[in-house]
Protein backbone atom coordinates (compact mmCIF):
# COMPACT_ATOMS: atom_id res chain seq x y z
CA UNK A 1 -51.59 57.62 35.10
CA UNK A 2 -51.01 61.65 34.37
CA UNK A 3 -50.00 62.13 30.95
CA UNK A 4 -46.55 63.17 32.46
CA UNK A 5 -45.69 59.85 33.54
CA UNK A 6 -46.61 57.94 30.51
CA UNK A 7 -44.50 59.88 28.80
CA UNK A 8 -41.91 59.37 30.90
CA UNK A 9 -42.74 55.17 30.81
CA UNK A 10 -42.48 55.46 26.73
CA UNK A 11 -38.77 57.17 27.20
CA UNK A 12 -37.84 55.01 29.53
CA UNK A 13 -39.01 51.85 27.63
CA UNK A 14 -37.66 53.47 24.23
CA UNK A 15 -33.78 53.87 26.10
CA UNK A 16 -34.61 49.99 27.00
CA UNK A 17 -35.41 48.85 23.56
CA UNK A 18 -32.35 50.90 21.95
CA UNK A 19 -30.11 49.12 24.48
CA UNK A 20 -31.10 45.98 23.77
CA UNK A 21 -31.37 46.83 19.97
CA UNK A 22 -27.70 47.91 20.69
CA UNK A 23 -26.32 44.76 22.51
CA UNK A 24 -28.08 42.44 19.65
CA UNK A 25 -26.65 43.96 17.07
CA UNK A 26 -23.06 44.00 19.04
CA UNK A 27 -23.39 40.42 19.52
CA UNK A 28 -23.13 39.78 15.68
CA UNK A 29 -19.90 42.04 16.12
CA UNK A 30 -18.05 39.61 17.65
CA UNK A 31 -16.68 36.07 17.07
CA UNK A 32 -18.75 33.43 18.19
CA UNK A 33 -17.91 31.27 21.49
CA UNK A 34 -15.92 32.74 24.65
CA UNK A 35 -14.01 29.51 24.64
CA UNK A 36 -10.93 29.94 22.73
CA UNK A 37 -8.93 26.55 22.80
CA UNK A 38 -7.13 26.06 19.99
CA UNK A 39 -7.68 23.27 17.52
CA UNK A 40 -5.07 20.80 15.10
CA UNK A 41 -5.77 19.17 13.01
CA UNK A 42 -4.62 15.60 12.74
CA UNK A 43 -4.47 12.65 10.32
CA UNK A 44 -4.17 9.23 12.65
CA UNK A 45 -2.18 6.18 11.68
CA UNK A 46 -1.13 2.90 13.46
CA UNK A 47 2.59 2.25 13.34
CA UNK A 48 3.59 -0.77 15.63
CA UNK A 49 -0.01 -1.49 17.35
CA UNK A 50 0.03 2.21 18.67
CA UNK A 51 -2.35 4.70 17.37
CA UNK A 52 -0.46 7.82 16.73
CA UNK A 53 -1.09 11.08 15.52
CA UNK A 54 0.76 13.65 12.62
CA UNK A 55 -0.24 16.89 12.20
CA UNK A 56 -2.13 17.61 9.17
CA UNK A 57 -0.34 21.29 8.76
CA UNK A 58 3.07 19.40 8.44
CA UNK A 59 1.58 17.12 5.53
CA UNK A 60 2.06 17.89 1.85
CA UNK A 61 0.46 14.52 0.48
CA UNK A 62 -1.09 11.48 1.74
CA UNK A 63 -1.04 8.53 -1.06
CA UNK A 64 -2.75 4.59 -0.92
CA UNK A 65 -1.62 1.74 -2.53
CA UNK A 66 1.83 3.34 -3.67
CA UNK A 67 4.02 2.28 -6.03
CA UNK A 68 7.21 2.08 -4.80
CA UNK A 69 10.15 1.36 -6.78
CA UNK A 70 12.48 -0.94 -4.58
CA UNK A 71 16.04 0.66 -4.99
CA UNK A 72 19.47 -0.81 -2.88
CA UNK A 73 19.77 0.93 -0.02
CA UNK A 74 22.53 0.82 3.00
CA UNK A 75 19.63 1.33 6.05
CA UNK A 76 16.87 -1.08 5.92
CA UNK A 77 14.25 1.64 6.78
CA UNK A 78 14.87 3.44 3.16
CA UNK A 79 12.44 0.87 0.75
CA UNK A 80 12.86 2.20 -2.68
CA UNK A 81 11.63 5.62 -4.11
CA UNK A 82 7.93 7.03 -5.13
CA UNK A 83 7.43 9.44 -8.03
CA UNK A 84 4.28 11.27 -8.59
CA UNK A 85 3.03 14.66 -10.43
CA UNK A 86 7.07 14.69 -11.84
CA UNK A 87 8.60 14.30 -8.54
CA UNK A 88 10.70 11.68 -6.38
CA UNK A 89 11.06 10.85 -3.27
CA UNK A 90 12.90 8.22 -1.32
CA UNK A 91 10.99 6.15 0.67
CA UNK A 92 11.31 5.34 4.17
CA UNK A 93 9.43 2.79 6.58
CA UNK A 94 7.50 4.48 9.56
CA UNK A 95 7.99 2.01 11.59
CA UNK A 96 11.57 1.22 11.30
CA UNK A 97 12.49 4.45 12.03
CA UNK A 98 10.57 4.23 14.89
CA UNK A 99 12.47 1.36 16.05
CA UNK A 100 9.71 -1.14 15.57
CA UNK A 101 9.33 -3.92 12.92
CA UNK A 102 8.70 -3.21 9.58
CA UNK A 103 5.00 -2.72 8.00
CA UNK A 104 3.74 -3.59 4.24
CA UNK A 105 3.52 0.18 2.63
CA UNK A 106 -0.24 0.31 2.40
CA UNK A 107 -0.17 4.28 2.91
CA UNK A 108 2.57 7.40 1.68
CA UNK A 109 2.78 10.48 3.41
CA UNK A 110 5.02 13.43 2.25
CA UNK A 111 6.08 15.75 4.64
CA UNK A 112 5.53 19.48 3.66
CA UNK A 113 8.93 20.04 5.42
CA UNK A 114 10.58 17.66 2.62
CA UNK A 115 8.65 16.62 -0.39
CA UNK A 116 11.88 14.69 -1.42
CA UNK A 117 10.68 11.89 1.34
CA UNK A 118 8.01 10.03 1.83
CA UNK A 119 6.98 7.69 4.73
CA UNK A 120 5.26 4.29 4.46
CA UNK A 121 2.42 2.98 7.28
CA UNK A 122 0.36 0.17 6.83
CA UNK A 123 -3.21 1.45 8.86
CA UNK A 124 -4.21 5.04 8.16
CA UNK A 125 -7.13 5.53 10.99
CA UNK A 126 -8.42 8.73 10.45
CA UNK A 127 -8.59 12.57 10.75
CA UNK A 128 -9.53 14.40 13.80
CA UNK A 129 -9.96 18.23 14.99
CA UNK A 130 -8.77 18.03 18.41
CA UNK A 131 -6.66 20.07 20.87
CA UNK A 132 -3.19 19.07 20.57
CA UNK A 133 -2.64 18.59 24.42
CA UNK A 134 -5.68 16.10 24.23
CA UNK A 135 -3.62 13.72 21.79
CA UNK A 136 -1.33 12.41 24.91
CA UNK A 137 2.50 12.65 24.96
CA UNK A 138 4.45 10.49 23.00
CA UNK A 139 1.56 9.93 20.24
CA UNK A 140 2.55 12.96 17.85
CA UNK A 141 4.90 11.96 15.30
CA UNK A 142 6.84 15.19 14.44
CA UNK A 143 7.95 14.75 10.98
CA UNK A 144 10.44 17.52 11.03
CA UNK A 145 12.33 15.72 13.95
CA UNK A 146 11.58 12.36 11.68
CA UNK A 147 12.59 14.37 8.10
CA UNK A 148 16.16 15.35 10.71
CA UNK A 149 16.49 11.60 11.81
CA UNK A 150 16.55 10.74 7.89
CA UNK A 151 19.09 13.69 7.23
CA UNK A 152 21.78 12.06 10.02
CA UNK A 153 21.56 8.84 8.54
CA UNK A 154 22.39 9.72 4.80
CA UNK A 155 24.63 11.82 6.51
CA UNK A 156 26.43 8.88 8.12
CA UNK A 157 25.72 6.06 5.01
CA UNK A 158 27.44 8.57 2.77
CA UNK A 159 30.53 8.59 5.08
């Protein structure tokens, strides 16, 4: 080979290591993965024999073995009232506000929407990371729509 072309060979193979030096270094630029499904996070409770699924953003607390106060109540879902760190909250059965029958309070969960309620369950399953679609419809408990369900009904026992 003249002394020309190996020349030319090193410049060529010198452009080919500063583009690859280049695209390494870019790779680190960037966020990993070209996936980007979004994740929840959940906390997964029984309620009734189903397995269903709250988010864990809308959660301000999750408590076991409360104490609960029993207070008299008009609706059978309200059970008595929980106080921790200085504050209360009334507390309401999962499960009959669902609808279904009513569970021994094993587990409290505050609502971030409403720290001035907290819900009863009896089997606290788990936590998950998991897309939210993946969960199946009907199996997220919103607890805003739940913290509004509690709203009409002292709403309507105060009338």
């Amino acid at each position: 080979m003249s002394p020309l072309g190996t020349l030319a060979a090193l410049d060529e193979l010198g452009t080919r290591a500063a583009a690859m030096r280049a695209e390494f270094d870019a790779a680190f630029a960037e966020l990993p993965g070209g996936d980007e499904t979004a994740l929840d996070d959940v906390l997964l409770l029984t309620v009734g024999g189903e397995e269903r699924a709250v988010l864990l953003s809308e959660v301000a607390a999750v408590t076991s073995g409360p104490s609960i106060t029993a207070v008299p109540s008009r609706h059978p879902a309200m059970i008595g009232i929980f106080s921790s760190r200085g504050s209360v909250a009334a507390v309401w059965d999962l499960a009959s506000l669902l609808g279904l029958p009513a569970q021994e309070p094993r587990w409290l969960l505050v609502p971030a929407a409403e720290p001035g309620v907290a819900l009863t369950f009896r089997d606290f399953t788990g936590f998950r990371r998991t897309e939210t679609a993946s969960i199946g419809t009907g199996r997220t408990l919103p607890l805003a729509d739940l913290v509004g369900t509690i709203r009409e009904i002292c709403a309507k026992t105060e009338n």
